[in-house]
N, C-alpha and C. Protein backbone atom coordinates (compact mmCIF):
# COMPACT_ATOMS: atom_id res chain seq x y z
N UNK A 1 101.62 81.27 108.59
CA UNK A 1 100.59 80.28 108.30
C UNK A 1 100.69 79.86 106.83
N UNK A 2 100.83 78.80 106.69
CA UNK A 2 101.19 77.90 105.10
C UNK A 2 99.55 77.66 105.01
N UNK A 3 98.53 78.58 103.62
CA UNK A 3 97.67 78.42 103.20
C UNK A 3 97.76 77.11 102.17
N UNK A 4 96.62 76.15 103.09
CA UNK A 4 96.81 74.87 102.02
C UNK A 4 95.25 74.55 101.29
N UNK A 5 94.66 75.47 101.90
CA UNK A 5 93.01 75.63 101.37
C UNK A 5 92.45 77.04 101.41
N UNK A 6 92.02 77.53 100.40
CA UNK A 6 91.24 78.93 100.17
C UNK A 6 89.68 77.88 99.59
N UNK A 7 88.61 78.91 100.11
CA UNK A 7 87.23 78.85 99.43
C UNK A 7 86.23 79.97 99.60
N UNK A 8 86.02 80.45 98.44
CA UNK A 8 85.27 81.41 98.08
C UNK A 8 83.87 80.97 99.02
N UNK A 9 83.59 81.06 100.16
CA UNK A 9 82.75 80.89 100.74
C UNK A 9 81.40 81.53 100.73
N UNK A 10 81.09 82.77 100.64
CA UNK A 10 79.98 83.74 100.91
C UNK A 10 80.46 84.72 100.19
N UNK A 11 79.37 85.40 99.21
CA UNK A 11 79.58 86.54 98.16
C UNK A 11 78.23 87.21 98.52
N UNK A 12 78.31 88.59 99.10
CA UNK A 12 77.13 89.42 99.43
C UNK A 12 77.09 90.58 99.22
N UNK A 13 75.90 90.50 98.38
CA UNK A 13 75.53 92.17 97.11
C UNK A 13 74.87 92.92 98.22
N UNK A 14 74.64 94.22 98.01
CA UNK A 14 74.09 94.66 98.56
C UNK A 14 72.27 94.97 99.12
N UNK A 15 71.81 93.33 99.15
CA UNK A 15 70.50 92.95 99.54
C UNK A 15 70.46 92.02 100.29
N UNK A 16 72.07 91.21 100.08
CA UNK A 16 72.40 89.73 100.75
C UNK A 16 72.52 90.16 102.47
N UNK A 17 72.33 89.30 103.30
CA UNK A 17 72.69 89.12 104.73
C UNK A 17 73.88 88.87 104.78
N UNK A 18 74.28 89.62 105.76
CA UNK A 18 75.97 89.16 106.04
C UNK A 18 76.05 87.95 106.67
N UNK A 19 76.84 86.88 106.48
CA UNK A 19 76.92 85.69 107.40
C UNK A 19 77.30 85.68 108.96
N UNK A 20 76.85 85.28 109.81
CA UNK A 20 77.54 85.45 110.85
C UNK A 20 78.05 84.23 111.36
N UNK A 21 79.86 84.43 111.19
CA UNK A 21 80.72 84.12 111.43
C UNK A 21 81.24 83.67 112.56
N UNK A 22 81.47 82.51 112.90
CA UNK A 22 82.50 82.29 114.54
C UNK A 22 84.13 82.50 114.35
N UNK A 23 84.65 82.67 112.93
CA UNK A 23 86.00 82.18 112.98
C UNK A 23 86.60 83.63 112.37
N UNK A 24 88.00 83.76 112.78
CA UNK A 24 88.61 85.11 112.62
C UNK A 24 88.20 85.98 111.52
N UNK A 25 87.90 87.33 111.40
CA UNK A 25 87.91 87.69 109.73
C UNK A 25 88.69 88.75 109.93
N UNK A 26 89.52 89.23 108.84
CA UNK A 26 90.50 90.17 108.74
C UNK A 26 89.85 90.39 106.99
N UNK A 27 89.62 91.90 107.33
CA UNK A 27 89.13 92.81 106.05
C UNK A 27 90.18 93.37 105.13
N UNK A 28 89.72 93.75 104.12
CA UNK A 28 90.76 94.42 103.18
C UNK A 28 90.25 95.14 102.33
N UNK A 29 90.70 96.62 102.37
CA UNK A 29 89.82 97.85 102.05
C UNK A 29 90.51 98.35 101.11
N UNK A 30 90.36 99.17 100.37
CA UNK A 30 90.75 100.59 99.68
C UNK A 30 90.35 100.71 98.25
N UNK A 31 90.59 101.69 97.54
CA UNK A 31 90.13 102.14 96.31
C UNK A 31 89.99 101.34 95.08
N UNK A 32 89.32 101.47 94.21
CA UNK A 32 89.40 100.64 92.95
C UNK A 32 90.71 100.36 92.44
N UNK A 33 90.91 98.98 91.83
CA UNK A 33 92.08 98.91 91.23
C UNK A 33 93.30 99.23 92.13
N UNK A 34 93.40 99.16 93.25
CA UNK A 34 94.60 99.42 94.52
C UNK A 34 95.13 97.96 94.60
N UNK A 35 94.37 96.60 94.40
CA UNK A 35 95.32 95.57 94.05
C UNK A 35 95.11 94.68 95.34
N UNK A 36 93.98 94.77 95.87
CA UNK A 36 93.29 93.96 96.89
C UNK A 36 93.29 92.53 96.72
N UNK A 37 92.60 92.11 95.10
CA UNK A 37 92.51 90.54 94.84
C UNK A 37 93.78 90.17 94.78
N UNK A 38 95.04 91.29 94.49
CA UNK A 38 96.32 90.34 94.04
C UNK A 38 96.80 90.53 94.86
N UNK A 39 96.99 91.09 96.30
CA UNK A 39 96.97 90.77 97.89
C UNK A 39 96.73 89.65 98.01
N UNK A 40 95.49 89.27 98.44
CA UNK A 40 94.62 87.93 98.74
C UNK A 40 95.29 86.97 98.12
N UNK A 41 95.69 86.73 96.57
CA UNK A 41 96.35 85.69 96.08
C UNK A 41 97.46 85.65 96.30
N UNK A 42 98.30 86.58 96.33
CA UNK A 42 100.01 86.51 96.71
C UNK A 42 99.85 85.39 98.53
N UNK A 43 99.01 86.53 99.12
CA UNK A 43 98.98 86.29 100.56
C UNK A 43 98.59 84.52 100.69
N UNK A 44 97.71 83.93 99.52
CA UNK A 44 97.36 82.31 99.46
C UNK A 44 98.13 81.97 98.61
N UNK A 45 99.01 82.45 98.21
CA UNK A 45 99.83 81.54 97.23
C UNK A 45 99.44 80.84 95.91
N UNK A 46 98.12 81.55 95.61
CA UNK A 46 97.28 81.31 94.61
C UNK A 46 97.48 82.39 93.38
N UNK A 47 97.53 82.02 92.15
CA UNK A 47 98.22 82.87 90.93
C UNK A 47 96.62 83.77 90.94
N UNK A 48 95.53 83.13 90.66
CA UNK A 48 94.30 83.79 90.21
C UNK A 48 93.13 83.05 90.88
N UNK A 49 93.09 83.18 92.10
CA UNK A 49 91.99 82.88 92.79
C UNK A 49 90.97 83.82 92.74
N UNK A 50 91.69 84.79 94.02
CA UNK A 50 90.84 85.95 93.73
C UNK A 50 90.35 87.03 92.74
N UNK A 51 89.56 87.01 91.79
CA UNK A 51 89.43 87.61 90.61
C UNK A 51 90.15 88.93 90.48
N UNK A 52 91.43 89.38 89.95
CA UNK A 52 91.50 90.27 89.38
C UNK A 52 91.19 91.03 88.46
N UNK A 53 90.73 92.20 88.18
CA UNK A 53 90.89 92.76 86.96
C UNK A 53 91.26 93.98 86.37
N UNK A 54 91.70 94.68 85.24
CA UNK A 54 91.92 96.02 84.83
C UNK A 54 90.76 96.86 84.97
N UNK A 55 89.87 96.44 85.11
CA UNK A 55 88.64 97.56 85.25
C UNK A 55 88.29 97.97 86.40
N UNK A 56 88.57 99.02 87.24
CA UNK A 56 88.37 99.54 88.67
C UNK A 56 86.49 99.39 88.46
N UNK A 57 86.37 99.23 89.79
CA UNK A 57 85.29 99.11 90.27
C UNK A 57 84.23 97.83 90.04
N UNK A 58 84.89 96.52 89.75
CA UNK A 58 84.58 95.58 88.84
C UNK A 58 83.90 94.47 90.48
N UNK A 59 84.52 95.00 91.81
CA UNK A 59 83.97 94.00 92.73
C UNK A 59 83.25 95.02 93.70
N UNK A 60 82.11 94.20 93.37
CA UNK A 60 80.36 95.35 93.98
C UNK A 60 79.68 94.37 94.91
N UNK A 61 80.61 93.52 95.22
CA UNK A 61 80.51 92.58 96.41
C UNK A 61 81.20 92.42 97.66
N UNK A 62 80.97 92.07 99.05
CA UNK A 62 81.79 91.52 100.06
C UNK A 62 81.84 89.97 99.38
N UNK A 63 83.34 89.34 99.68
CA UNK A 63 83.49 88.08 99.38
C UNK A 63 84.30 87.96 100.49
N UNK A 64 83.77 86.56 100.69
CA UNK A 64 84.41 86.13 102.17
C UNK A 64 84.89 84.92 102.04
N UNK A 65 86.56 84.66 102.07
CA UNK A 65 87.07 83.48 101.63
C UNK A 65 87.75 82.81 103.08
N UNK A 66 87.27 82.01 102.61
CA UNK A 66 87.93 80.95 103.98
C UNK A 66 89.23 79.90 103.63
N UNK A 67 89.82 80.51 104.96
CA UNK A 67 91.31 80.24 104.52
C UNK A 67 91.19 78.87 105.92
N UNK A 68 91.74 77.81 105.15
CA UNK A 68 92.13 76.28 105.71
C UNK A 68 91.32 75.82 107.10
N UNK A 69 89.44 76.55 106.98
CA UNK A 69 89.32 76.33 107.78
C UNK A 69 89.42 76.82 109.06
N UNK A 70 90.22 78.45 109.15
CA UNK A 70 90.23 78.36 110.80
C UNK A 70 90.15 79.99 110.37
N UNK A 71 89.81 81.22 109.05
CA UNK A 71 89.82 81.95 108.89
C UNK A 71 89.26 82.53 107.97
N UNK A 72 88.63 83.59 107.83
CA UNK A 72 88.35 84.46 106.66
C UNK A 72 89.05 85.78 106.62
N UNK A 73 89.41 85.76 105.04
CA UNK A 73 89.79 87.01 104.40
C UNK A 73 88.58 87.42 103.92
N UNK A 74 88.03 88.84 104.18
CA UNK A 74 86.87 89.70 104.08
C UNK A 74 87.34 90.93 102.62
N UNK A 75 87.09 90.57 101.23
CA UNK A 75 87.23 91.38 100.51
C UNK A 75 86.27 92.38 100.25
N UNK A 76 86.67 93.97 100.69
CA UNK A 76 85.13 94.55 100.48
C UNK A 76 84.91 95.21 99.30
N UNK A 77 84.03 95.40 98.96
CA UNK A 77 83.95 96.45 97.32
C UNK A 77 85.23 98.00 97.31
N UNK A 78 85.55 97.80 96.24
CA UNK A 78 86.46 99.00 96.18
C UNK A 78 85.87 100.26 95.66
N UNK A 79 86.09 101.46 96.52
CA UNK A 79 85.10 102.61 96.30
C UNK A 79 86.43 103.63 95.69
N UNK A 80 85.35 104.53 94.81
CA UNK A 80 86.03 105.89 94.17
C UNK A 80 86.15 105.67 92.83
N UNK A 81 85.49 105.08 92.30
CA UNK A 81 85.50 104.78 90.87
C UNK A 81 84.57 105.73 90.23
N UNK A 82 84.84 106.70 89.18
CA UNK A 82 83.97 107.74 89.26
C UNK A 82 82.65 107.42 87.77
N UNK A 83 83.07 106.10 87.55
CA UNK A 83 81.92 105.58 86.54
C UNK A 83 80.61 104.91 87.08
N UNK A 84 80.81 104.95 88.86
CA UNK A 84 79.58 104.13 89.06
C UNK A 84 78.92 105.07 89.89
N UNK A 85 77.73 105.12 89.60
CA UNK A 85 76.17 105.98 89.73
C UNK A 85 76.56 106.01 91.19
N UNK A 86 76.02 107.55 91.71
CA UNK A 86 76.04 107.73 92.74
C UNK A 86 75.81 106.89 93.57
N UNK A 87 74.32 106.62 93.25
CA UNK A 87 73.36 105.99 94.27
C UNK A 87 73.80 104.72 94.20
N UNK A 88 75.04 103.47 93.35
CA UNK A 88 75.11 102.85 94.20
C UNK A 88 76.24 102.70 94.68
N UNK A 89 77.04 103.95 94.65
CA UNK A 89 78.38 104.46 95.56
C UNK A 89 77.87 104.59 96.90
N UNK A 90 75.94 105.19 97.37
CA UNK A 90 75.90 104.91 98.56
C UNK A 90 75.52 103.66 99.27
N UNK A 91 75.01 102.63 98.30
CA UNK A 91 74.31 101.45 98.30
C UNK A 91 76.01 100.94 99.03
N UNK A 92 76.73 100.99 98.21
CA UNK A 92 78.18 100.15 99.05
C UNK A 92 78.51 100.75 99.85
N UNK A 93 78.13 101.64 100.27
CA UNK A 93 78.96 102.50 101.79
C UNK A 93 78.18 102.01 102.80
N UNK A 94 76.71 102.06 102.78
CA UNK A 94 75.79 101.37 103.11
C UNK A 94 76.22 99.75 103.83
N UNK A 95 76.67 99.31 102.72
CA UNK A 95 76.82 97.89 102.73
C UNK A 95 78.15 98.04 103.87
N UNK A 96 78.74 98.19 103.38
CA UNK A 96 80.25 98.23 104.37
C UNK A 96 79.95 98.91 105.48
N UNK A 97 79.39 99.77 105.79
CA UNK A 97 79.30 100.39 106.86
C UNK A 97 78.07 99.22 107.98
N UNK A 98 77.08 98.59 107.54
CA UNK A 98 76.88 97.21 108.47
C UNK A 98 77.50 96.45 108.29
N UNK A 99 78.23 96.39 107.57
CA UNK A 99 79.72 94.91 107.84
C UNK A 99 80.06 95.16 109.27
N UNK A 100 80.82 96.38 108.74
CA UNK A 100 81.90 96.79 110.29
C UNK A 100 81.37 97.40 111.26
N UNK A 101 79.92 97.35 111.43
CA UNK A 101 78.58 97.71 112.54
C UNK A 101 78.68 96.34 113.32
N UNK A 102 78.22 95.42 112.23
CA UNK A 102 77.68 94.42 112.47
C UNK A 102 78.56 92.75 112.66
N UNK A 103 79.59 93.04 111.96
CA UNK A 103 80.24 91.84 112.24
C UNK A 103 80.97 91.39 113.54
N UNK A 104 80.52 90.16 114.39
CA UNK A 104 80.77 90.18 115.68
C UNK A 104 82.70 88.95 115.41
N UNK A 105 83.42 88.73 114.59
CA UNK A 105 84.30 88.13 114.15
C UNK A 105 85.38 89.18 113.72
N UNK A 106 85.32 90.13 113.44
CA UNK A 106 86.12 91.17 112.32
C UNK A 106 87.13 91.41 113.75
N UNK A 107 88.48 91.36 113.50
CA UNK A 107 89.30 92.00 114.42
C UNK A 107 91.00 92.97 113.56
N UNK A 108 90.62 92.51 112.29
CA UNK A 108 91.92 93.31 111.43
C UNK A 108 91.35 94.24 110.22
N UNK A 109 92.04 95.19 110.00
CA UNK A 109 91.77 95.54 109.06
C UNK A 109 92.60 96.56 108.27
N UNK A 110 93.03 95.65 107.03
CA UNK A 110 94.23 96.11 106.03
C UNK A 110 93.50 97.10 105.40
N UNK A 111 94.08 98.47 105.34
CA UNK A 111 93.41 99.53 103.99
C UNK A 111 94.66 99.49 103.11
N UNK A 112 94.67 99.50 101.52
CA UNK A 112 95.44 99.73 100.89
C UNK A 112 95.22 100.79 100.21
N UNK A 113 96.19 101.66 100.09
CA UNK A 113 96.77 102.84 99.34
C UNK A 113 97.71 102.27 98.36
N UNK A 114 97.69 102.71 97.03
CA UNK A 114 98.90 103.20 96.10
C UNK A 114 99.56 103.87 96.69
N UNK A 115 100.97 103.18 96.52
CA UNK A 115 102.03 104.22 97.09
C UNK A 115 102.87 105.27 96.09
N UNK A 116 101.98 105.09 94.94
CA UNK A 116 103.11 106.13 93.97
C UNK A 116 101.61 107.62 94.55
N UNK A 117 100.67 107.30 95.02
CA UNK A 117 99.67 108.57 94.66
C UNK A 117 99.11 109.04 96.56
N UNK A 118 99.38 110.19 96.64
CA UNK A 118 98.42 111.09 97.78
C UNK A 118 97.25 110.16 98.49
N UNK A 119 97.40 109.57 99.50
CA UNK A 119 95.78 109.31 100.03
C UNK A 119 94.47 110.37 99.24
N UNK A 120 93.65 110.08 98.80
CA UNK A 120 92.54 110.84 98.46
C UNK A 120 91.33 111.39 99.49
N UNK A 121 90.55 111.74 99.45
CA UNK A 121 89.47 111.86 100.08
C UNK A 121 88.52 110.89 100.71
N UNK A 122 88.59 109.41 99.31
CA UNK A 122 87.73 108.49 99.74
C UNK A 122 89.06 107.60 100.87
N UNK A 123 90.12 107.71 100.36
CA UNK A 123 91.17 106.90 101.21
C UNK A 123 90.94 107.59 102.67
N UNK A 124 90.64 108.69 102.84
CA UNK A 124 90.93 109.25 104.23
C UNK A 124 89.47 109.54 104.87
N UNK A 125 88.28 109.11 104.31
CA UNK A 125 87.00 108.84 104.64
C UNK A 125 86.90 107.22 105.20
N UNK A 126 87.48 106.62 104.25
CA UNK A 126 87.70 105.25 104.68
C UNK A 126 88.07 104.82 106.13
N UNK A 127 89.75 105.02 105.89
CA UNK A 127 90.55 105.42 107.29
C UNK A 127 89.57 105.61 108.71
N UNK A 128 88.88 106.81 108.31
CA UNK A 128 88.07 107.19 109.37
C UNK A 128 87.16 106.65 109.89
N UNK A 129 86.59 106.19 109.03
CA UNK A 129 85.49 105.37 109.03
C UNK A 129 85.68 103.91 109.91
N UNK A 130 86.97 103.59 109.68
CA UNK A 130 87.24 102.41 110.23
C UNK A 130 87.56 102.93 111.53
N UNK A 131 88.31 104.02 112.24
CA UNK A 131 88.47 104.34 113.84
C UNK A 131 87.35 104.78 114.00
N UNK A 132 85.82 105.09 113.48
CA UNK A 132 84.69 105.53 113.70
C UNK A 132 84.41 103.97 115.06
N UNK A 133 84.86 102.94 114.39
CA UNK A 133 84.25 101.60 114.77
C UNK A 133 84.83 100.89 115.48
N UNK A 134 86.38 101.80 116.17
CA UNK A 134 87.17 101.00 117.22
C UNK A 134 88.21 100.58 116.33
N UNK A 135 88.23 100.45 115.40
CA UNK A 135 89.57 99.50 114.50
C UNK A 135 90.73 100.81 114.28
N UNK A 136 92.06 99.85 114.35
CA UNK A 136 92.98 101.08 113.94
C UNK A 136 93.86 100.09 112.45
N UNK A 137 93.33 100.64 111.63
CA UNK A 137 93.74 100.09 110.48
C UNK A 137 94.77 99.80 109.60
N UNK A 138 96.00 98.98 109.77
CA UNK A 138 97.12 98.57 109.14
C UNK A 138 97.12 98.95 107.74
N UNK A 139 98.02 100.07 107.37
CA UNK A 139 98.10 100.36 106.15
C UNK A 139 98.96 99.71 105.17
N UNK A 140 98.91 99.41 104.18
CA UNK A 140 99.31 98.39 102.95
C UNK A 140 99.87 99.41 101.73
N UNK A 141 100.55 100.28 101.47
CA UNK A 141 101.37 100.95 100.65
C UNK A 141 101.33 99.86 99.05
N UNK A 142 100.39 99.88 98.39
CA UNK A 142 100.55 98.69 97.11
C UNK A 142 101.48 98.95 95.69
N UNK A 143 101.51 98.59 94.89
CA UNK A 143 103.05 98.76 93.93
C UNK A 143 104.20 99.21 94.27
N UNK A 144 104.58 98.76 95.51
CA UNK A 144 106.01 99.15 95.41
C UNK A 144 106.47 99.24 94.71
N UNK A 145 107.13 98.06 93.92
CA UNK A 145 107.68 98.04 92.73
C UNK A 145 108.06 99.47 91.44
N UNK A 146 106.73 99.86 91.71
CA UNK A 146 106.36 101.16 90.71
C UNK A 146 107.69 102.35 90.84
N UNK A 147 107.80 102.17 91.84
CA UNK A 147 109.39 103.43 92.72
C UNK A 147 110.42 103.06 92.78
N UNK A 148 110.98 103.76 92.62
CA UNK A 148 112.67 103.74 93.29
C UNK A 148 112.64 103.72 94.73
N UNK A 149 113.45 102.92 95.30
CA UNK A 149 113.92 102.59 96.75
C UNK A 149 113.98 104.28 97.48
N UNK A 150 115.03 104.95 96.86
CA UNK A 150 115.08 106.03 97.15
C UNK A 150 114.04 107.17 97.59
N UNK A 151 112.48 107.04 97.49
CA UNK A 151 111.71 107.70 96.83
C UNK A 151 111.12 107.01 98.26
N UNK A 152 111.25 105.93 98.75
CA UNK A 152 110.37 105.85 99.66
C UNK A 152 109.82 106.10 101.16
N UNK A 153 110.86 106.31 101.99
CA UNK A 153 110.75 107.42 102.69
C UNK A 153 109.44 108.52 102.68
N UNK A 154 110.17 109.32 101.34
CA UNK A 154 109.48 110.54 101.63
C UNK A 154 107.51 110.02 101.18
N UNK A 155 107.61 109.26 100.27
CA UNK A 155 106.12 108.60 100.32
C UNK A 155 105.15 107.80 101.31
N UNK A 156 105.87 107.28 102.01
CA UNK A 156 105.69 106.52 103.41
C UNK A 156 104.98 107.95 104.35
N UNK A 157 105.84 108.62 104.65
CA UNK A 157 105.96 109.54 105.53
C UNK A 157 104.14 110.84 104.56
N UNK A 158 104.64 111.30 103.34
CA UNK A 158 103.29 111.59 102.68
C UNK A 158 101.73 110.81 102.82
N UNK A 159 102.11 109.21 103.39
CA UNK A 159 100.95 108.20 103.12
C UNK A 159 100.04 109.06 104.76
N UNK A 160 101.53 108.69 105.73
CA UNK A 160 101.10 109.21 107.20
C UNK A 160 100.42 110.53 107.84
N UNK A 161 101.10 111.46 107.54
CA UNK A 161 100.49 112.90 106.90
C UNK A 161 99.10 113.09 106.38
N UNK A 162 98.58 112.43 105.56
CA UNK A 162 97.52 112.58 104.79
C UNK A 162 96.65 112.00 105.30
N UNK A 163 96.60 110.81 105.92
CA UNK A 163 95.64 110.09 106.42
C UNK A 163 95.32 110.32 108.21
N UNK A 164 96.79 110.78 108.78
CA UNK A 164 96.83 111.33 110.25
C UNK A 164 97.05 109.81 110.63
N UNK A 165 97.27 109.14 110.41
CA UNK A 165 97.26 107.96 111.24
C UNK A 165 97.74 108.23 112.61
N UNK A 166 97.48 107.06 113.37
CA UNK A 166 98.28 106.72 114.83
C UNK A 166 99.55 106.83 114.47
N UNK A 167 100.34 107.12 115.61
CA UNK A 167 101.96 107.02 115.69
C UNK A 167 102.45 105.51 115.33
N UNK A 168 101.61 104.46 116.37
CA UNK A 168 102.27 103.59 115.96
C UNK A 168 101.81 102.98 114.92
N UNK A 169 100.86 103.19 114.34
CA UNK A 169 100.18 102.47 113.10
C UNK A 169 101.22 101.84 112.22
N UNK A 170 101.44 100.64 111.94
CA UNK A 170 102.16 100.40 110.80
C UNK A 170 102.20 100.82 109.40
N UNK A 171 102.85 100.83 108.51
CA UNK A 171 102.92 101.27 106.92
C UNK A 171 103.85 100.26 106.48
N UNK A 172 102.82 99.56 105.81
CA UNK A 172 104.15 97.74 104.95
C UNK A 172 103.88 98.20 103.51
N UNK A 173 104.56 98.59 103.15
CA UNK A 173 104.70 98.43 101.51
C UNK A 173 105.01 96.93 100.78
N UNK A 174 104.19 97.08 99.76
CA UNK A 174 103.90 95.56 99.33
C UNK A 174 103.82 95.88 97.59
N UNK A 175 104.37 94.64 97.23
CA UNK A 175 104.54 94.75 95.62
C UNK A 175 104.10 92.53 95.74
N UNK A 176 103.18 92.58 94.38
CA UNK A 176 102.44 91.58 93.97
C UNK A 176 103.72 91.08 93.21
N UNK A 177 104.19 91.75 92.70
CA UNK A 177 105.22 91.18 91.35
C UNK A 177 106.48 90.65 92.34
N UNK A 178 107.02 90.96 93.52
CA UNK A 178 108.57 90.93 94.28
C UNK A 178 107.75 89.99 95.60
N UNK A 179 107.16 90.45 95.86
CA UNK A 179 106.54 89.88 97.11
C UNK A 179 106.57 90.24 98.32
N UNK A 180 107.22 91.11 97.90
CA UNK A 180 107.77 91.83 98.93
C UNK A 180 106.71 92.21 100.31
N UNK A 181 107.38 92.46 101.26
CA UNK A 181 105.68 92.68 102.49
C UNK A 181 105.27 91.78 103.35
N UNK A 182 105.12 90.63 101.79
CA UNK A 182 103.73 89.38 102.36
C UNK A 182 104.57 88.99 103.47
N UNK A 183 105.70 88.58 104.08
CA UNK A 183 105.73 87.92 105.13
C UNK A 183 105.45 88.70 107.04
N UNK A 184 105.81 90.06 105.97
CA UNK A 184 105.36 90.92 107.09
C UNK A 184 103.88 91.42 107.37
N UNK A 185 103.06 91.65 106.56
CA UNK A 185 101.48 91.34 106.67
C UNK A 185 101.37 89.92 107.62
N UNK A 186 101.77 88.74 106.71
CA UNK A 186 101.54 87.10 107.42
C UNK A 186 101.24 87.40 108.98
N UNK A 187 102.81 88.48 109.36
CA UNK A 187 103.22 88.25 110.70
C UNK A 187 102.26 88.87 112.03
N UNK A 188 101.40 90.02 110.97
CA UNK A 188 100.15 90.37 111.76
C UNK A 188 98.96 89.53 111.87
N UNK A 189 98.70 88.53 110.64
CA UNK A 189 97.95 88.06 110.45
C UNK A 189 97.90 87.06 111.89
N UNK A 190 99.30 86.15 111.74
CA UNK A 190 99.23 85.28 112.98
C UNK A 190 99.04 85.76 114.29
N UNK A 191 99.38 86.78 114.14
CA UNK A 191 99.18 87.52 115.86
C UNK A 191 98.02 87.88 116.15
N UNK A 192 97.10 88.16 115.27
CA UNK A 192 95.38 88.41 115.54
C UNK A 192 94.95 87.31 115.75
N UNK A 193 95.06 86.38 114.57
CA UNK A 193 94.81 84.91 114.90
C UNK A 193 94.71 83.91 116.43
N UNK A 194 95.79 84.25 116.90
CA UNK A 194 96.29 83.81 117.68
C UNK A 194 95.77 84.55 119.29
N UNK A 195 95.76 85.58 118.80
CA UNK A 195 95.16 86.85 120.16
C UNK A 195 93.55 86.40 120.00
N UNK A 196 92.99 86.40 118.94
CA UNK A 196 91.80 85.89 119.18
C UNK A 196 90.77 84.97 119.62
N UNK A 197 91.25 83.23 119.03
CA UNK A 197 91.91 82.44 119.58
C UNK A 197 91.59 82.12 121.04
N UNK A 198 92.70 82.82 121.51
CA UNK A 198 92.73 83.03 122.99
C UNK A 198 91.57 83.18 123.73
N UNK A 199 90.90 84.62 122.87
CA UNK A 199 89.88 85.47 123.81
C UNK A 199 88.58 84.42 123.56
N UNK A 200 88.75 83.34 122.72
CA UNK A 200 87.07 82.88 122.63
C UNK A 200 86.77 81.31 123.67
N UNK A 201 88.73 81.18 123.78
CA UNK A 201 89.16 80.07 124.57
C UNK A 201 88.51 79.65 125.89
């Protein structure tokens, strides 16, 4: 799919109503600073749409961008940042946890891991959290780049291990800087799209 329109459509704190949606949404999860916004922009072909920044824990929002009209990318707050107050580490779990209760549109959902570092605790709470709700969650391996070719294997295989995934679960390693991935993410993207689509046909 050739993104020829992104729009920051709906931004919801944790007091806001979630929108309810008729058109595809595919989520995108994982830890602070794991490189979610520069996903979203590689994936639109956009340098700085989606706000990046060096400061983990900097998006305390769901943002829901609508892609050309026939889709949303669902960015959710990134958890495990150990500077933000408990209470509203549960305020966003909270929040995310009626997203993926409540959203009657949601049918994908990317978690990203660093692939130079161990799934953590919140990575493998996450994980869970998402087969809690029926979803089996496409994992996103982020900085490739960061490694040697050689090295990856045995990190791939560490990502799987740690988190227990499904057998067939995918693992796409993806680098923002090479680009590497994006066409293979794309290729799930169109196939949900398209499977969905169908089912509302």
């Amino acid at each position: 799919m050739k993104v020829k329109s992104i729009n920051l459509e709906t931004v919801c704190g944790i007091k806001s109503k979630l929108p309810d949606n008729h058109m595809l949404e595919i989520a995108f999860a994982g830890r602070s600073n794991v490189g979610k916004s520069s996903l979203i922009n590689s994936l639109a072909d956009r340098k700085a749409y989606a706000r990046t920044s060096g400061q983990p824990g900097k998006t305390q929002t769901i943002n829901f961008y609508n892609i050309n009209e026939m889709l949303y990318f669902v960015d959710l707050p990134g958890y495990g940042y150990a500077k933000i107050s408990k209470e509203v580490v549960a305020k966003w779990g909270k929040m995310i946890n009626n997203y993926l209760e409540s959203s009657k549109a949601l049918r994908l959902i990317f978690l990203l891991v660093d692939i130079r570092h161990t799934p953590n605790k919140n990575d493998i709470q996450m994980y869970n959290w998402c087969r809690s709700y029926g979803f089996n969650p496409i994992i996103i391996a982020t900085k490739e780049d960061k490694i040697k070719r050689s090295q990856k294997p045995k990190l791939i295989k560490d990502i799987k291990q740690t988190l227990k995934v499904e057998e067939t679960t995918p693992v796409i390693t993806f680098s923002s800087i090479t680009k590497s991935g994006k066409d293979e993410i794309w290729e799930y993207i169109d196939m949900v799209y398209g499977n969905y689509n169908d089912d509302i046909l």
